[in-house]
N, C-alpha and C. Protein backbone atom coordinates (compact mmCIF):
# COMPACT_ATOMS: atom_id res chain seq x y z
N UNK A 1 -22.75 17.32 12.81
CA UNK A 1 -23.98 18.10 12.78
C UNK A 1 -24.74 17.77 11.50
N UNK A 2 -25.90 17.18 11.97
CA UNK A 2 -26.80 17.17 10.52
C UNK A 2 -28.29 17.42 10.63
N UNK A 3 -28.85 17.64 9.45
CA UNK A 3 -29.98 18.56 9.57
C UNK A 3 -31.01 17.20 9.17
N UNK A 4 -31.96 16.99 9.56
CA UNK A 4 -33.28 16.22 9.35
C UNK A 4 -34.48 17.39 8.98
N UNK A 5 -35.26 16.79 7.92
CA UNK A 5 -36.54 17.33 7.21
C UNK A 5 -37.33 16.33 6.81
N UNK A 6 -38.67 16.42 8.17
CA UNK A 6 -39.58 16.05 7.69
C UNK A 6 -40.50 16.02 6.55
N UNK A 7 -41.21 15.03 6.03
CA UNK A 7 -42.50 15.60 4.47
C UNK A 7 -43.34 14.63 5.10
N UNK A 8 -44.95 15.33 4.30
CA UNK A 8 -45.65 14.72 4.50
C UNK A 8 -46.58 15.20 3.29
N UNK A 9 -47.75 14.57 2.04
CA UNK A 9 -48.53 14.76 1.13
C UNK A 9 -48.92 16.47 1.53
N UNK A 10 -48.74 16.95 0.26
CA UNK A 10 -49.15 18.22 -0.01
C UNK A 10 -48.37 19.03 0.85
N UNK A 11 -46.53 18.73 1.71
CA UNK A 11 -46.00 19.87 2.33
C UNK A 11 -46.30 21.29 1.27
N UNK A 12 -46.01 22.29 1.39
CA UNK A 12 -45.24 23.34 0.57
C UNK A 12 -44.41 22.91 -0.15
N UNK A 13 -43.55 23.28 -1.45
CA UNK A 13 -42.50 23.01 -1.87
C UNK A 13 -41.51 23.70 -1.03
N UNK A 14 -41.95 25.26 -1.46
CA UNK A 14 -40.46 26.35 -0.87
C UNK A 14 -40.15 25.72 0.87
N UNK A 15 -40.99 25.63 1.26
CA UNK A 15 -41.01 25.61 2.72
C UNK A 15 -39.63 23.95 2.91
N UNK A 16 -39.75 23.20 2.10
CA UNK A 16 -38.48 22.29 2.23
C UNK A 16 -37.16 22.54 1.64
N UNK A 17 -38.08 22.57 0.14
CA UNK A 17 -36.37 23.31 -0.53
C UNK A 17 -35.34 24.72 -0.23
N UNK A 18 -36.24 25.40 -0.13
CA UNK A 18 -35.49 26.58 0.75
C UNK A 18 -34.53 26.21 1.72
N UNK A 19 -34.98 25.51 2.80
CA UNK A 19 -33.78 25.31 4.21
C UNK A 19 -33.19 24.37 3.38
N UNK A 20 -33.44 23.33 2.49
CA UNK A 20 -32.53 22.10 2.02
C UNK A 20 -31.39 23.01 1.56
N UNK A 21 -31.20 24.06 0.72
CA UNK A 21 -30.74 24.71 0.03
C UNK A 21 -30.08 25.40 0.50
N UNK A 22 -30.25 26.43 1.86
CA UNK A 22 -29.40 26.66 2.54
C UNK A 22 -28.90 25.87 3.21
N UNK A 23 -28.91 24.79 3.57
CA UNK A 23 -28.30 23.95 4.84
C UNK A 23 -27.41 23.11 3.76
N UNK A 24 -27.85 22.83 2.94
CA UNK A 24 -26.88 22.48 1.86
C UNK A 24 -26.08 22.46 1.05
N UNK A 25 -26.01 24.26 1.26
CA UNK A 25 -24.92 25.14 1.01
C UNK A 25 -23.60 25.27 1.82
N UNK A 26 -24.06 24.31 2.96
CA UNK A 26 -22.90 24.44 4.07
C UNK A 26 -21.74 23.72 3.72
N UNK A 27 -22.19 22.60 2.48
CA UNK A 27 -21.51 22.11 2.35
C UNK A 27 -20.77 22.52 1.22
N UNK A 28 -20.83 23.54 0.65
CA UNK A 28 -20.16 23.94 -0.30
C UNK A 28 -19.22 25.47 0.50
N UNK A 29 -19.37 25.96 1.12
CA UNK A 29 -18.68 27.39 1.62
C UNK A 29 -17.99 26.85 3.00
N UNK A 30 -18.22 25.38 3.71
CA UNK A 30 -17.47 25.01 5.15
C UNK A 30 -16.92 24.29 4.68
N UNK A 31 -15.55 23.70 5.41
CA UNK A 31 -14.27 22.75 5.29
C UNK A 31 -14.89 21.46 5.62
N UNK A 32 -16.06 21.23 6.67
CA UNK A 32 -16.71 20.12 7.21
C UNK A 32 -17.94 19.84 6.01
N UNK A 33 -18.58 18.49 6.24
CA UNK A 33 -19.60 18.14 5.54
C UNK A 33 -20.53 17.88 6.89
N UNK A 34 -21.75 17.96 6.08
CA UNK A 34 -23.13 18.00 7.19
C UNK A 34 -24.09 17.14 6.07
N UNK A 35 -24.58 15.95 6.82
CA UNK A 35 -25.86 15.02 6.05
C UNK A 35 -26.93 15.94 6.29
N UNK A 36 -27.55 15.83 5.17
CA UNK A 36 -29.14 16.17 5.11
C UNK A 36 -29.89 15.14 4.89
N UNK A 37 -30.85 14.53 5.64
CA UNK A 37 -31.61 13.37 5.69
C UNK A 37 -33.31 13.45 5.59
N UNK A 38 -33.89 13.32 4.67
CA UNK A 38 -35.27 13.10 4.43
C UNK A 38 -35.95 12.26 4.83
N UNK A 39 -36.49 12.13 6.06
CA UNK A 39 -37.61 11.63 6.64
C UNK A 39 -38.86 11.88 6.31
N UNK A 40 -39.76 10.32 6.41
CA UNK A 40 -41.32 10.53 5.58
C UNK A 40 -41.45 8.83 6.30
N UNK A 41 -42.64 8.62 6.26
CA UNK A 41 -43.33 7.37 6.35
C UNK A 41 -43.74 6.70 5.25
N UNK A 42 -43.56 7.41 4.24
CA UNK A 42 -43.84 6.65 2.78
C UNK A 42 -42.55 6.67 2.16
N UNK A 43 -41.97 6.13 0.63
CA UNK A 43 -40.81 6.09 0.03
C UNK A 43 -41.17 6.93 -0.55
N UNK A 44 -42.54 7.58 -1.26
CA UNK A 44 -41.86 8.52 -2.15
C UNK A 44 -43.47 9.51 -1.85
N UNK A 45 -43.08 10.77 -1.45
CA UNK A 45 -44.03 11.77 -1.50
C UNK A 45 -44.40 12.76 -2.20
N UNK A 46 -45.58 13.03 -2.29
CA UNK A 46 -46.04 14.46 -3.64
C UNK A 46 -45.84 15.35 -2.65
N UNK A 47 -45.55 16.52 -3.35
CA UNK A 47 -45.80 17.59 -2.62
C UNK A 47 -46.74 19.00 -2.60
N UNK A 48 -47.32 20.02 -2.33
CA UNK A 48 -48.75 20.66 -2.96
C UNK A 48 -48.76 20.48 -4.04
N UNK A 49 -47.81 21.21 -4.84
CA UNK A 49 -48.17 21.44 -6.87
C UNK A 49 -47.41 20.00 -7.56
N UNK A 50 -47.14 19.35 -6.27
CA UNK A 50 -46.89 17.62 -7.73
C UNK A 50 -45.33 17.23 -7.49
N UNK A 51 -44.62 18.06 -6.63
CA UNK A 51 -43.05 17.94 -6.67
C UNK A 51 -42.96 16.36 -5.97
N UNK A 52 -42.59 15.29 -6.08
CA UNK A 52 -42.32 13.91 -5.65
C UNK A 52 -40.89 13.67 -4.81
N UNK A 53 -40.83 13.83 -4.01
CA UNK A 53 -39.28 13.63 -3.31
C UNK A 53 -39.76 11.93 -2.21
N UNK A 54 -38.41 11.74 -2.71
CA UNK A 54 -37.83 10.96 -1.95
C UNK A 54 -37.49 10.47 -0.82
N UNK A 55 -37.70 9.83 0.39
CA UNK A 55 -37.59 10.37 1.51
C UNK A 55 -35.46 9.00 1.61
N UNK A 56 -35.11 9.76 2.24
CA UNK A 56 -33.72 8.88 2.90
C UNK A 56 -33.49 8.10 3.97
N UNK A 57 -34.74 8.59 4.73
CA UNK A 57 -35.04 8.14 6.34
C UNK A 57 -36.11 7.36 6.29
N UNK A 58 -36.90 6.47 7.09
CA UNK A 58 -37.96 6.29 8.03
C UNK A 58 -38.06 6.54 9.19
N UNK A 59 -39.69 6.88 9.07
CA UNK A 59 -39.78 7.73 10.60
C UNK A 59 -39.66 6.41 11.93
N UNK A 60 -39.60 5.23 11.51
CA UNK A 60 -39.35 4.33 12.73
C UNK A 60 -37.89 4.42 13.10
N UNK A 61 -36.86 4.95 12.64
CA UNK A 61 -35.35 4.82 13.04
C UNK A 61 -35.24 6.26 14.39
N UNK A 62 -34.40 6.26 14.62
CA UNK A 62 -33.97 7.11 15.69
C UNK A 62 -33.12 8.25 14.86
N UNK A 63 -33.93 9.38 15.58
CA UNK A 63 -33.03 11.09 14.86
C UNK A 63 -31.78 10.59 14.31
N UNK A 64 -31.33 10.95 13.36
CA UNK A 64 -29.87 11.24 12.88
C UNK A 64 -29.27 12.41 13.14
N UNK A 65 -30.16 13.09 12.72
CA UNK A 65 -29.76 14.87 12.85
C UNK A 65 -29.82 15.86 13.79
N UNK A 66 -28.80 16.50 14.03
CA UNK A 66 -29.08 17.70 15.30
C UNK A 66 -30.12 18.82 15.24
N UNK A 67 -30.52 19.03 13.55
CA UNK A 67 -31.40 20.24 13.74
C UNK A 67 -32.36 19.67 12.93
N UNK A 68 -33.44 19.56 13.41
CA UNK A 68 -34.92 19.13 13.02
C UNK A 68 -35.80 20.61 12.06
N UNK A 69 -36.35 19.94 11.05
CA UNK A 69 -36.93 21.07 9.97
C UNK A 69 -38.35 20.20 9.57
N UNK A 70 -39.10 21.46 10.29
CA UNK A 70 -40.65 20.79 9.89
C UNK A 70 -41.32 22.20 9.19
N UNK A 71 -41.66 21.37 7.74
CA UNK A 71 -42.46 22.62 6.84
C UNK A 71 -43.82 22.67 6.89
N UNK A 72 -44.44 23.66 6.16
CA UNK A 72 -46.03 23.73 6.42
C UNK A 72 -46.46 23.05 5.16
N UNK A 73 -47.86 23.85 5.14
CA UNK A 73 -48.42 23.30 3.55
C UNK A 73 -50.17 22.68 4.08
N UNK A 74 -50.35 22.75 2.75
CA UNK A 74 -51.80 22.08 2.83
C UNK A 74 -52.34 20.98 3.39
N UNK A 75 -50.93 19.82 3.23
CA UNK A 75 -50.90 18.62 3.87
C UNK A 75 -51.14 18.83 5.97
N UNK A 76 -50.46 20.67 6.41
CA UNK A 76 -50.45 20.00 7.78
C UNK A 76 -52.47 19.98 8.44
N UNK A 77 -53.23 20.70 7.28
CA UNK A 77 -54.65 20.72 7.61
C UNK A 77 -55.39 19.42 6.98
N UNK A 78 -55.12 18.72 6.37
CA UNK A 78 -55.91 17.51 5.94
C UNK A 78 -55.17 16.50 6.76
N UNK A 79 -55.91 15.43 6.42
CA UNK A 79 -56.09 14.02 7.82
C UNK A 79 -55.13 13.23 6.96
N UNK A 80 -54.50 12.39 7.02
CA UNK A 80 -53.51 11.61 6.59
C UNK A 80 -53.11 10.31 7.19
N UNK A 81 -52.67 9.44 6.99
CA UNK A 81 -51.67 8.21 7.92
C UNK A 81 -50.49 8.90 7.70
N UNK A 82 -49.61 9.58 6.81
CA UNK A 82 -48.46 9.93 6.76
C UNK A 82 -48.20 11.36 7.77
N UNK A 83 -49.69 12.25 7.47
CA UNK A 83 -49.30 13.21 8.77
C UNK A 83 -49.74 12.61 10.14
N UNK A 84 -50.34 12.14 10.38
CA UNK A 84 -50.31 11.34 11.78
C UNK A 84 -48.94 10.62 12.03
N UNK A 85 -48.08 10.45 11.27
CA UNK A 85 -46.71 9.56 11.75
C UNK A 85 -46.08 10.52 11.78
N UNK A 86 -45.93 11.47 11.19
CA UNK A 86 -44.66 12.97 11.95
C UNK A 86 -45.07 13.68 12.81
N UNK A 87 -46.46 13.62 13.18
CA UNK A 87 -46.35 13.92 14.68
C UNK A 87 -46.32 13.33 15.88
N UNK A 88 -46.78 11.74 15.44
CA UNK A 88 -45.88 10.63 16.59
C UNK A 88 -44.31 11.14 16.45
N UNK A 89 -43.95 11.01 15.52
CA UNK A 89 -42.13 11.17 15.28
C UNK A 89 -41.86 12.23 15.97
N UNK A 90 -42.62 13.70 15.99
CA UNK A 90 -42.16 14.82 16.62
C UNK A 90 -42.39 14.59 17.98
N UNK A 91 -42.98 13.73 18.64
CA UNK A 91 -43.38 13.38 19.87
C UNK A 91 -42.61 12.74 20.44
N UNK A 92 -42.36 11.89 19.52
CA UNK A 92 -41.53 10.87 20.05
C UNK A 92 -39.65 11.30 20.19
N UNK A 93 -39.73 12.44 19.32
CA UNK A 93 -38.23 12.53 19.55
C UNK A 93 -37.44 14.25 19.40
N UNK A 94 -38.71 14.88 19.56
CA UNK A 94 -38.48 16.34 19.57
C UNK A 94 -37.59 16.70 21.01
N UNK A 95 -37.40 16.13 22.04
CA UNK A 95 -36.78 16.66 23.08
C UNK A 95 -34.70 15.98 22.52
N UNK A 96 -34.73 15.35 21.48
CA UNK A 96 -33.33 14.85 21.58
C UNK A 96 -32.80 15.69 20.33
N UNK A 97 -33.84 16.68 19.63
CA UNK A 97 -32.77 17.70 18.78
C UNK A 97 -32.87 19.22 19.80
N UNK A 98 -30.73 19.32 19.17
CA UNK A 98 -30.81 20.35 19.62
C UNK A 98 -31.53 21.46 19.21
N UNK A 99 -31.73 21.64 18.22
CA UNK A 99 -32.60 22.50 17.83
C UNK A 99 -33.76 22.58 16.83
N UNK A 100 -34.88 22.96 16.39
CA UNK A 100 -36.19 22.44 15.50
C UNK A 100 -36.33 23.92 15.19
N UNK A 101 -36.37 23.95 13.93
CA UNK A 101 -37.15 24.53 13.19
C UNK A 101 -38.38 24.56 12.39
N UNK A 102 -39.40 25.93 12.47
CA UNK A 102 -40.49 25.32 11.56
C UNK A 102 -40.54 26.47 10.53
N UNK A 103 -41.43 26.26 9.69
CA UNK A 103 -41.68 26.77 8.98
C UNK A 103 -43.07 27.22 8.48
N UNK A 104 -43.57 28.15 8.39
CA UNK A 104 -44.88 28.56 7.97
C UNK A 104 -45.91 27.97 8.87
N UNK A 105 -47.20 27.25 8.50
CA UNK A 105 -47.98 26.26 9.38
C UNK A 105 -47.56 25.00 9.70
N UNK A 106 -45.96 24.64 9.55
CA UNK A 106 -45.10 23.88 10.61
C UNK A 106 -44.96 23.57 11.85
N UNK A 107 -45.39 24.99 12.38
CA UNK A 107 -45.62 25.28 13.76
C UNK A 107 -46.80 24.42 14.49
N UNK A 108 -47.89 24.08 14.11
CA UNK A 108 -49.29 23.32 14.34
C UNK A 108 -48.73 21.96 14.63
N UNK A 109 -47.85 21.46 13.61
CA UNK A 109 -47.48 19.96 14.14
C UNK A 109 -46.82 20.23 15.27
N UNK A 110 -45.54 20.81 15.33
CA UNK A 110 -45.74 21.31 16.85
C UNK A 110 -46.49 21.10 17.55
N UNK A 111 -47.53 21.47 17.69
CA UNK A 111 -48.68 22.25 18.17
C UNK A 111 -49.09 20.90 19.07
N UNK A 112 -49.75 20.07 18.06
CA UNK A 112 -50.12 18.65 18.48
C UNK A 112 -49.45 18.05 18.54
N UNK A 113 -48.00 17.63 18.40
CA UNK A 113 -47.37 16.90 18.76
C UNK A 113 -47.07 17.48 20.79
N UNK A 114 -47.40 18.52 20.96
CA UNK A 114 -47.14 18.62 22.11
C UNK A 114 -45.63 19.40 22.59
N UNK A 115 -45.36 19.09 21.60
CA UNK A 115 -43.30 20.45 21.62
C UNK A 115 -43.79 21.51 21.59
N UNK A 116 -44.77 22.29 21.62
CA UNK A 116 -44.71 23.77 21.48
C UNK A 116 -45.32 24.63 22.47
N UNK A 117 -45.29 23.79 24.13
CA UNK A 117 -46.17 24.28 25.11
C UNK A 117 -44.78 24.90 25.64
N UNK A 118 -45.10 26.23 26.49
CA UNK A 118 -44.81 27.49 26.88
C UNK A 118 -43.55 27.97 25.95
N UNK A 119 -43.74 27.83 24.61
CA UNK A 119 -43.49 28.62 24.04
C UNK A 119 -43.50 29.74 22.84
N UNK A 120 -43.10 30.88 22.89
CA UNK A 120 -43.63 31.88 22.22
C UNK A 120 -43.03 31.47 20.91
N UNK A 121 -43.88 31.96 19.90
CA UNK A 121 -43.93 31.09 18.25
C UNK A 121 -44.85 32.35 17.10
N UNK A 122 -44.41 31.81 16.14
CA UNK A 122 -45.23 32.40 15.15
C UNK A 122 -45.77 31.51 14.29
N UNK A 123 -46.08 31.63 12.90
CA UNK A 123 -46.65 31.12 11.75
C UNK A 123 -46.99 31.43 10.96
N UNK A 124 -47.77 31.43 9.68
CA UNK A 124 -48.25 32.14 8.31
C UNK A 124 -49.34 33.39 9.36
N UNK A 125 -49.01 34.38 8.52
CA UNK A 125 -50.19 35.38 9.27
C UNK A 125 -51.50 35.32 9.21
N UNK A 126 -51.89 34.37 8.13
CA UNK A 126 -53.57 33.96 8.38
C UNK A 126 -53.17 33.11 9.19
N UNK A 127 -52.78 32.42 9.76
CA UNK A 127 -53.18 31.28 10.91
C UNK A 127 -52.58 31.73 12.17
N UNK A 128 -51.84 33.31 12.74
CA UNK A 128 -51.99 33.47 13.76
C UNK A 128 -53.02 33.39 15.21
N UNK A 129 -53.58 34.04 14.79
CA UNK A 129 -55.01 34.37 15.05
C UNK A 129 -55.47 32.84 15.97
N UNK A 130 -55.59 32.16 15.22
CA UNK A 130 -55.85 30.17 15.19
C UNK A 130 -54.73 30.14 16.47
N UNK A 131 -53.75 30.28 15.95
CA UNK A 131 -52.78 29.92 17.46
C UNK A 131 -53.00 30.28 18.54
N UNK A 132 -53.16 31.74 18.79
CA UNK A 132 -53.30 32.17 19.48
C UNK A 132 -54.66 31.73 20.15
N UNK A 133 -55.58 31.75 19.94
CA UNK A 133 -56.85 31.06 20.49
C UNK A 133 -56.73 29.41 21.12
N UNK A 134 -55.55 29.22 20.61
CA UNK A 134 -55.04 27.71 21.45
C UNK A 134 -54.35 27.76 22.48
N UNK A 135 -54.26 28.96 22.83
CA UNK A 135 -53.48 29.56 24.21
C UNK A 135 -52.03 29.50 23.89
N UNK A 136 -51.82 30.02 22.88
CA UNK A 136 -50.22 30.26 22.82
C UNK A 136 -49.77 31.69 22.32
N UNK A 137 -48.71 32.42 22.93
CA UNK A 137 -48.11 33.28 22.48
C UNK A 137 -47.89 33.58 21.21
N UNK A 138 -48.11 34.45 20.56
CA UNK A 138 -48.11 34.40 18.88
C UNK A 138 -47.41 35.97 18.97
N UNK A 139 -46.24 36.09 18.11
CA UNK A 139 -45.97 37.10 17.99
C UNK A 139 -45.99 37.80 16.18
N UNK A 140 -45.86 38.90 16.02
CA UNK A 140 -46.21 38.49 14.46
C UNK A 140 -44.78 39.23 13.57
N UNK A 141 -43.90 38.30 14.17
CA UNK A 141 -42.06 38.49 13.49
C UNK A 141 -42.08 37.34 12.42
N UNK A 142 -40.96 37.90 11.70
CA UNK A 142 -40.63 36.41 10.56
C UNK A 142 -40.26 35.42 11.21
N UNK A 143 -39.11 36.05 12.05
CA UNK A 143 -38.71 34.54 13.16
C UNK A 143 -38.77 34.99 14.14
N UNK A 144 -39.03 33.81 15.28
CA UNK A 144 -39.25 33.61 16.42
C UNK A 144 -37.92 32.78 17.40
N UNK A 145 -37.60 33.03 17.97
CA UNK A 145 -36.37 32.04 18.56
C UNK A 145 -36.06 32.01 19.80
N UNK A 146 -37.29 30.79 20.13
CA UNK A 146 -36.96 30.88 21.94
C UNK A 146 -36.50 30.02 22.56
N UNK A 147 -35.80 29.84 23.08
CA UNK A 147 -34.62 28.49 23.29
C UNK A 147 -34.01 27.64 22.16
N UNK A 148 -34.87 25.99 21.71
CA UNK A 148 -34.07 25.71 21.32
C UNK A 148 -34.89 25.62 20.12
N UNK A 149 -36.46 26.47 19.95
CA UNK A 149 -37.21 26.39 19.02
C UNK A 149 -37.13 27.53 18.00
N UNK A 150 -37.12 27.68 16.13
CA UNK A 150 -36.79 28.61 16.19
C UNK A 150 -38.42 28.51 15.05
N UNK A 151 -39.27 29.12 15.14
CA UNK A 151 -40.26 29.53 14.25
C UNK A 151 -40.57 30.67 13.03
N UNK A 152 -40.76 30.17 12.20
CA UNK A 152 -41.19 31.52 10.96
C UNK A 152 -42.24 31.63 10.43
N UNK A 153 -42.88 32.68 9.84
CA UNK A 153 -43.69 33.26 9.07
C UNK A 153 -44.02 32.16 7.76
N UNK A 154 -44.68 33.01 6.47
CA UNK A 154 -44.94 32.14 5.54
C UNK A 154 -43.91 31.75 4.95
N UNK A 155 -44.12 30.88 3.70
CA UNK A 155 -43.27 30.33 2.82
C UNK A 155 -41.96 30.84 2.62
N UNK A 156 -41.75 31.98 2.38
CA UNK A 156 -40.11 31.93 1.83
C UNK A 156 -39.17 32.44 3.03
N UNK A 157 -40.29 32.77 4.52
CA UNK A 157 -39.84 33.12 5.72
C UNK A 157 -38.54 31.96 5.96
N UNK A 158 -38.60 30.56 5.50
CA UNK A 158 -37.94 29.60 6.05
C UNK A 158 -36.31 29.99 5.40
N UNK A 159 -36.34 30.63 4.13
CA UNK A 159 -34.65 30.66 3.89
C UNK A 159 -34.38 31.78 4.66
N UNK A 160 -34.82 32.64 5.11
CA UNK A 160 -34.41 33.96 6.16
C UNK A 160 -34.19 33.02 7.91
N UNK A 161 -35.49 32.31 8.13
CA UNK A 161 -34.80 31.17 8.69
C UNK A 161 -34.21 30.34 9.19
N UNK A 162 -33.12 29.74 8.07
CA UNK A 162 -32.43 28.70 7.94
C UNK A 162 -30.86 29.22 7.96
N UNK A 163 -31.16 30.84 7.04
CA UNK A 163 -30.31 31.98 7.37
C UNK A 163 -29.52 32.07 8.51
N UNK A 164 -30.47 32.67 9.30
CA UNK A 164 -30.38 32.34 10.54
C UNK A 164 -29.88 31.43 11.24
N UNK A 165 -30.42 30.22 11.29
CA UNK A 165 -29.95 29.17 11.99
C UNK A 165 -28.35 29.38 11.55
N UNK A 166 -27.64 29.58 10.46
CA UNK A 166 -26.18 29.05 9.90
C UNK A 166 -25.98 30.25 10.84
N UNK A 167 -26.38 31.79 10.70
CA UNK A 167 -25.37 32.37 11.62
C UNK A 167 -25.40 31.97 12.90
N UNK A 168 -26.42 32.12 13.81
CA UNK A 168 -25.99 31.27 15.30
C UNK A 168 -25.00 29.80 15.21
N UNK A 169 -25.36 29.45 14.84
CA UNK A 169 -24.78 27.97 14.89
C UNK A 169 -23.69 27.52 14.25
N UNK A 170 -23.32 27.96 12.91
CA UNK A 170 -21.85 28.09 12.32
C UNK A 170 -21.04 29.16 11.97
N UNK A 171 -21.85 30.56 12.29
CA UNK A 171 -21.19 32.23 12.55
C UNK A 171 -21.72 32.42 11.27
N UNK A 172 -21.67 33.84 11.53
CA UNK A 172 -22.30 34.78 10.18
C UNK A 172 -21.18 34.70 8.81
N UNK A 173 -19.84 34.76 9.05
CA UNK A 173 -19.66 34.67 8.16
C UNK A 173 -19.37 33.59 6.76
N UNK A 174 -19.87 32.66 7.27
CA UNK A 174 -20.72 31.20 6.52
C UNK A 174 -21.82 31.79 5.55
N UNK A 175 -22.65 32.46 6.48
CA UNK A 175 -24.13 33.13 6.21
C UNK A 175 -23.61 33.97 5.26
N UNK A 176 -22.81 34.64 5.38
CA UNK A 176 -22.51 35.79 4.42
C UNK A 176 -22.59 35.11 3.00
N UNK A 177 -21.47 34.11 3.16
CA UNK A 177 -21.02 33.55 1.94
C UNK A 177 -21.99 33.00 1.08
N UNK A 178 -22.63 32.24 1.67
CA UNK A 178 -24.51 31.51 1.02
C UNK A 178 -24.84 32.77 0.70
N UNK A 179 -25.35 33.78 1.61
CA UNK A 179 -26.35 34.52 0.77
C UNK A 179 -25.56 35.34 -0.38
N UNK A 180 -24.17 35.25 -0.55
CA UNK A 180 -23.28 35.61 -1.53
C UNK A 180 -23.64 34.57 -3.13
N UNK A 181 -23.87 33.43 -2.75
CA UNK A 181 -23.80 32.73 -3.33
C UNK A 181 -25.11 32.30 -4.17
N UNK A 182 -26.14 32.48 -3.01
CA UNK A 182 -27.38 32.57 -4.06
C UNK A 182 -27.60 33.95 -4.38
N UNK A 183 -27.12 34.86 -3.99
CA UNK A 183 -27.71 36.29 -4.56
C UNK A 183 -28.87 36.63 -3.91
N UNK A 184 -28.70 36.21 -2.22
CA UNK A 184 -30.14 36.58 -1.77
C UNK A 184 -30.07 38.35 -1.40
N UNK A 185 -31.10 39.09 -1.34
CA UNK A 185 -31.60 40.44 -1.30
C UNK A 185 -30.84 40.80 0.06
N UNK A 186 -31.17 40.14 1.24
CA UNK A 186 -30.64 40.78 2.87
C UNK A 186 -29.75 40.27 3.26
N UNK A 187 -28.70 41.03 3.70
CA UNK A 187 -27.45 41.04 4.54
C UNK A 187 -27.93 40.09 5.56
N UNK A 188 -27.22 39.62 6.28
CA UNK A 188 -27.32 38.71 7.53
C UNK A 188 -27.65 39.55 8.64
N UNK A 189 -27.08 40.62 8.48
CA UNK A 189 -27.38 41.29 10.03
C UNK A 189 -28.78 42.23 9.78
N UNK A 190 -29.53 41.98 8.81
CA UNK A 190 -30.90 42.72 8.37
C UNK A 190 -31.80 41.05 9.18
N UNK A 191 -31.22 39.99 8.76
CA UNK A 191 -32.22 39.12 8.81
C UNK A 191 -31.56 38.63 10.27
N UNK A 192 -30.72 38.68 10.84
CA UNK A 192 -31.32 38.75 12.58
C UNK A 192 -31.69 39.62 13.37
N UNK A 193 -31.85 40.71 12.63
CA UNK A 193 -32.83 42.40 13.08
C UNK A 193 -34.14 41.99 12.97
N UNK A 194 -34.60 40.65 12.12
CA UNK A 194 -36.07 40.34 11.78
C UNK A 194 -36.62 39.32 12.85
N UNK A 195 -35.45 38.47 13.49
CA UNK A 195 -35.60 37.88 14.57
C UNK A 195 -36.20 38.05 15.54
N UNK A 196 -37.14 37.96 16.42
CA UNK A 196 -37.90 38.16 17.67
C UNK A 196 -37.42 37.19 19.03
N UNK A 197 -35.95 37.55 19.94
CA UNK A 197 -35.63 36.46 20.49
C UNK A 197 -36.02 36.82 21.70
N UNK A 198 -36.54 35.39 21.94
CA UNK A 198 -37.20 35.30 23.39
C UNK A 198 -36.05 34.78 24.59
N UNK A 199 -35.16 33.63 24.35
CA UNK A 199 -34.21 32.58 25.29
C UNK A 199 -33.68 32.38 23.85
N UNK A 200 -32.37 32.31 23.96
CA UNK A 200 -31.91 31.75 22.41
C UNK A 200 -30.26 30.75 23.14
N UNK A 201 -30.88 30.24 24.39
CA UNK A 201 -30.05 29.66 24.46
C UNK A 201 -29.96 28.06 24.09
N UNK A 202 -28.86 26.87 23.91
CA UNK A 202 -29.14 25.81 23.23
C UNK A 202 -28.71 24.56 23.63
């Protein structure tokens, strides 16, 4: 099991490092190891306030990872060659993860990439509104989780999240231990009370 995260100029910061951080905690509280792989079309990307990461992947190779992580940010509203290639990439290969996560205005690449038809979703709460006028279900929860898509709210919505994702997918008490470990504020069973599940099957 390994996690893939897209970037593209001007993502968010929190909106990557957050899930990196939990998903990368797995590897410190589980007996197994899990790759985290940075995908980008460039070698090295800024991010809104200047953060430069690295990417590990190119978007021409084939998924590595079972759970796909696409963040928001300023970058997903401006025109790009680098955001035009993650949403070929999400196009091209969003039906072979088991599961995708987004994050904040994450959801939009979605959007146009074409993965996010009949299903119910959220996003930053100024850009509900926008969704919804694109004919999609907008609900206004932190997370959203309808089959194999799981959507969130703004910026720091993604470590509640990613939260998430570890309890479905490797049991809560993993989850426990991370949020033990960073000292986060909510219990696990507060932050799948925040959940809005539609199909959460996978």
């Amino acid at each position: 099991m390994d996690f893939d995260f897209l970037i593209f100029p001007k993502v968010e910061e929190l909106d990557i490092i957050g899930p990196y951080e939990i998903f990368g905690k797995l590897n410190d509280v589980s007996e197994k190891q899990y790759g985290l792989h940075i995908l980008a079309s460039s070698e090295m990307t800024f991010c809104n306030h200047g953060l430069p990461l690295y990417r590990t992947r190119s978007l021409d190779q084939e998924p590595h990872g079972n759970i796909l992580v696409v963040p928001g940010g300023k970058g997903v509203r401006e025109s790009s060659r680098e955001r035009t290639a993650v949403i070929e990439y999400i196009r091209r290969t969003h039906a072979s993860y088991n599961l995708i996560m987004t994050v904040c205005t994450g959801t939009f690449l979605l959007e146009e990439a074409g993965a996010l038809k009949d299903k119910t979703c959220t996003t930053h709460s100024n850009y509900q509104d926008l969704l919804r006028k694109k004919g999609y279900t907008v609900v206004p929860h932190r997370i959203v989780h309808h089959g194999t898509l799981i959507t969130s709210t703004g910026v720091t919505s993604g470590i509640d999240a990613s939260l998430y994702v570890v309890a479905i997918v490797f049991g809560k008490s993993l989850a426990r231990e991370i949020i033990e470990r960073i000292e986060y504020p909510f219990p696990i069973d507060r932050i799948i009370e925040m959940a809005y599940i539609i199909q959460a099957d996978r």
